[in-house]
C-alpha atoms as a PDB file:
ATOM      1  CA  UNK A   1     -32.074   0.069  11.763  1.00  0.00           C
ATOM      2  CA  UNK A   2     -32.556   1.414  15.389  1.00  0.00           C
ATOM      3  CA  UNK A   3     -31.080   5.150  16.257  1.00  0.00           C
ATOM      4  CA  UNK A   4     -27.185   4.952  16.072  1.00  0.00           C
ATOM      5  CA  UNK A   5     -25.189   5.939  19.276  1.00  0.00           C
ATOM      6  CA  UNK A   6     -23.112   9.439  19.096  1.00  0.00           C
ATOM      7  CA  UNK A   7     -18.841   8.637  19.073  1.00  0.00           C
ATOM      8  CA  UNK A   8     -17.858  10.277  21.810  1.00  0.00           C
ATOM      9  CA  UNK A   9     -14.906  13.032  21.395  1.00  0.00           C
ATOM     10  CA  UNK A  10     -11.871  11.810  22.393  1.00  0.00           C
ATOM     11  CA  UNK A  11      -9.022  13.688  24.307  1.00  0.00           C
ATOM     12  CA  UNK A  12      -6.228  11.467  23.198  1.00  0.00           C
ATOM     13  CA  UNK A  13      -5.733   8.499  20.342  1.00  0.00           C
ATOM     14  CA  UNK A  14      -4.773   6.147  23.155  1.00  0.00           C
ATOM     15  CA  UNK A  15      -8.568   7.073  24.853  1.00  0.00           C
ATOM     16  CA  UNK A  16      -9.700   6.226  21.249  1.00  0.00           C
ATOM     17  CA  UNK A  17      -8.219   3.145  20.844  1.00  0.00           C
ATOM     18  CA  UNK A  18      -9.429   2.052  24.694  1.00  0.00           C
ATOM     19  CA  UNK A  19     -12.761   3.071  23.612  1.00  0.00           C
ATOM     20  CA  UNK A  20     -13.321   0.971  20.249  1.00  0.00           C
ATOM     21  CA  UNK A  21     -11.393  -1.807  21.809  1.00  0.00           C
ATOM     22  CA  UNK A  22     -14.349  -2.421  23.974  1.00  0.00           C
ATOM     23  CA  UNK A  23     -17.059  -0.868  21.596  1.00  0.00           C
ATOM     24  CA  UNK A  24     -18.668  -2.567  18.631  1.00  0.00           C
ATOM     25  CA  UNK A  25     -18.952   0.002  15.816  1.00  0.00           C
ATOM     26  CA  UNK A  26     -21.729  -0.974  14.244  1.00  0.00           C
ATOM     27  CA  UNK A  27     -23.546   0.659  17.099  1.00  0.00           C
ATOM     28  CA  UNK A  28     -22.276   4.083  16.422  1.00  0.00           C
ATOM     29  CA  UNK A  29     -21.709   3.930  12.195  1.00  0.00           C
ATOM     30  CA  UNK A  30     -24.118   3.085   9.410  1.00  0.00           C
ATOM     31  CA  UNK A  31     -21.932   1.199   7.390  1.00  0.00           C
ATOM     32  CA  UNK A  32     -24.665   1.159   4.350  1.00  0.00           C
ATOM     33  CA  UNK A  33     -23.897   4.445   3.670  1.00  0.00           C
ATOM     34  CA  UNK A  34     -20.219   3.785   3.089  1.00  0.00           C
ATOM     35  CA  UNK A  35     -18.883   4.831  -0.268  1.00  0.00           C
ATOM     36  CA  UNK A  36     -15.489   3.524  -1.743  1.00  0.00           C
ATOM     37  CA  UNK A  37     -12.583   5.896  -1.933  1.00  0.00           C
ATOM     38  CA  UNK A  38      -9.504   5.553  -4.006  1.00  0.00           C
ATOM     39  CA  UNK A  39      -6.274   6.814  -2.010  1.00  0.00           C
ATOM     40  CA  UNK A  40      -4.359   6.660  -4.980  1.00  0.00           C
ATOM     41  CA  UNK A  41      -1.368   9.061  -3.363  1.00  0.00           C
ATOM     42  CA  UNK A  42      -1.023   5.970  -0.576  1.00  0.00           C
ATOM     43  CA  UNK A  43       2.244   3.751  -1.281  1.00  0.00           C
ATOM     44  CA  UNK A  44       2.253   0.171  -0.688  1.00  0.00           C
ATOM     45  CA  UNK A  45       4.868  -0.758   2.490  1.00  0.00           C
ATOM     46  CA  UNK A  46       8.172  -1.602   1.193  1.00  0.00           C
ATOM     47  CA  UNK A  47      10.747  -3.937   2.907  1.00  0.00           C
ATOM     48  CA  UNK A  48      14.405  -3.402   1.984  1.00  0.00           C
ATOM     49  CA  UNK A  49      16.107  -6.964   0.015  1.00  0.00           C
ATOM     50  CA  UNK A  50      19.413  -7.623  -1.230  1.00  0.00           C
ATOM     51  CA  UNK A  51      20.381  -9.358  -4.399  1.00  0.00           C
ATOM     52  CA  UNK A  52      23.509 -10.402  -5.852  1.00  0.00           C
ATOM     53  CA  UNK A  53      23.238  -8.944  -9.272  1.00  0.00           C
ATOM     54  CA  UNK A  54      26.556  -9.496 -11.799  1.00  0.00           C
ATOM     55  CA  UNK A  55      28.683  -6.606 -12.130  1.00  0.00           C
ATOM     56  CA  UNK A  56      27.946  -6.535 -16.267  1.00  0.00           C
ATOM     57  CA  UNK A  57      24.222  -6.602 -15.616  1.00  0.00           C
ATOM     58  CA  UNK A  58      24.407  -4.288 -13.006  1.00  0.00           C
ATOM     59  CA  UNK A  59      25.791  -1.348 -15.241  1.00  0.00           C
ATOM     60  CA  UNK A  60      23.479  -2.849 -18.046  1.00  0.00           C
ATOM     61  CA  UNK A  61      20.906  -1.605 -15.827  1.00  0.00           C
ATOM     62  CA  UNK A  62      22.256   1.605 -14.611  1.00  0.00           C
ATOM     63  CA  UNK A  63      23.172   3.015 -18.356  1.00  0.00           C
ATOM     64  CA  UNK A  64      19.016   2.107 -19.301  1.00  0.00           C
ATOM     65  CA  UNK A  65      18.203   3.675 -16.092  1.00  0.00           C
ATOM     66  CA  UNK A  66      20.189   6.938 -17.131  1.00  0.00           C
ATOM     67  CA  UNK A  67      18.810   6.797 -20.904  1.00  0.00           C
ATOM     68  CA  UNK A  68      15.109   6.635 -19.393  1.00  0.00           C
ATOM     69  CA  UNK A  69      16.152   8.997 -16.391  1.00  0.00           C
ATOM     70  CA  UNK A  70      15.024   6.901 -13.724  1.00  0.00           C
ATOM     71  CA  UNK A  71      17.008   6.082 -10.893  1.00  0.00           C
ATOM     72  CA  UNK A  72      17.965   2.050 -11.442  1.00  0.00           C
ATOM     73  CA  UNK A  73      16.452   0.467  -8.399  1.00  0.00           C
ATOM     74  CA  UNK A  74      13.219   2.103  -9.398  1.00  0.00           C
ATOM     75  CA  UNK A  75      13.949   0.998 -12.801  1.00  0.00           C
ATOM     76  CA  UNK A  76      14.752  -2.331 -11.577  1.00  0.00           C
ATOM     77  CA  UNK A  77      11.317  -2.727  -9.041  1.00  0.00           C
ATOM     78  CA  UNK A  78       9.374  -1.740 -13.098  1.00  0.00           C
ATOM     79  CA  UNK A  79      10.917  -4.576 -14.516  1.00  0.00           C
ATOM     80  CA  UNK A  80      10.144  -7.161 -11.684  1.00  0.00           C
ATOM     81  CA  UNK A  81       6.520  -5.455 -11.392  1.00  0.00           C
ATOM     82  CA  UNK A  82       5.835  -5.691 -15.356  1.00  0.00           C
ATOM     83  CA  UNK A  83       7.410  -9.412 -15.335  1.00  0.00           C
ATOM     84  CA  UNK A  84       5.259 -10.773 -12.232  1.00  0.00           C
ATOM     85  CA  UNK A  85       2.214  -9.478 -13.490  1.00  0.00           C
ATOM     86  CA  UNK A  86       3.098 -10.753 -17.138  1.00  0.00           C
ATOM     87  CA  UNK A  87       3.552 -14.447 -15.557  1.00  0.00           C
ATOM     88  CA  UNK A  88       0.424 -14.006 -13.387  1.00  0.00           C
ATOM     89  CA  UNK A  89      -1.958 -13.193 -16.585  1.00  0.00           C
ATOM     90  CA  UNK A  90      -0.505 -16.596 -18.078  1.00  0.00           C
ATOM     91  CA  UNK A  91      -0.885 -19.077 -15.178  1.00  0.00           C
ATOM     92  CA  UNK A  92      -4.902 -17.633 -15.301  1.00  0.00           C
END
């Protein structure tokens, strides 16, 4: 691979972003040397719902919640995240 171009420093992000915006990185990084990273404290983008749960269920799940000492919605995104991947494994 021919000699790789120096990244210039940059003063500001928005003199970044103009820069790469009109630069092809390949030019400046040797992506063969990349190595994979796990950035395991990252968390996945949430977006806020609302469900109509019944009033029974609803304390059904708070009174687990308070056994395991987890709030409920938390307790309730466990469920839905053990159940989707339980019905994924089947369908493959």
């Amino acid at each position: 691979m021919s000699k790789l171009k120096e990244i210039p420093r940059f003063k500001t992000e928005d003199e970044e972003r103009e820069f790469w915006s009109r630069h092809d990185s390949a030019e400046y990084v040797d992506y063969t040397r990349g190595k994979r990273v796990l950035l395991s404290n990252l968390k996945p983008s949430t977006k806020t719902i609302s469900i109509r749960l019944s009033e029974p269920l609803l304390e059904r799940l708070k009174a687990l919640a308070n056994k395991k000492d987890v709030p409920y919605q938390s307790l309730i995104k466990m469920f839905l995240s053990e159940r989707v991947e339980k019905e994924l494994v089947h369908k493959e």
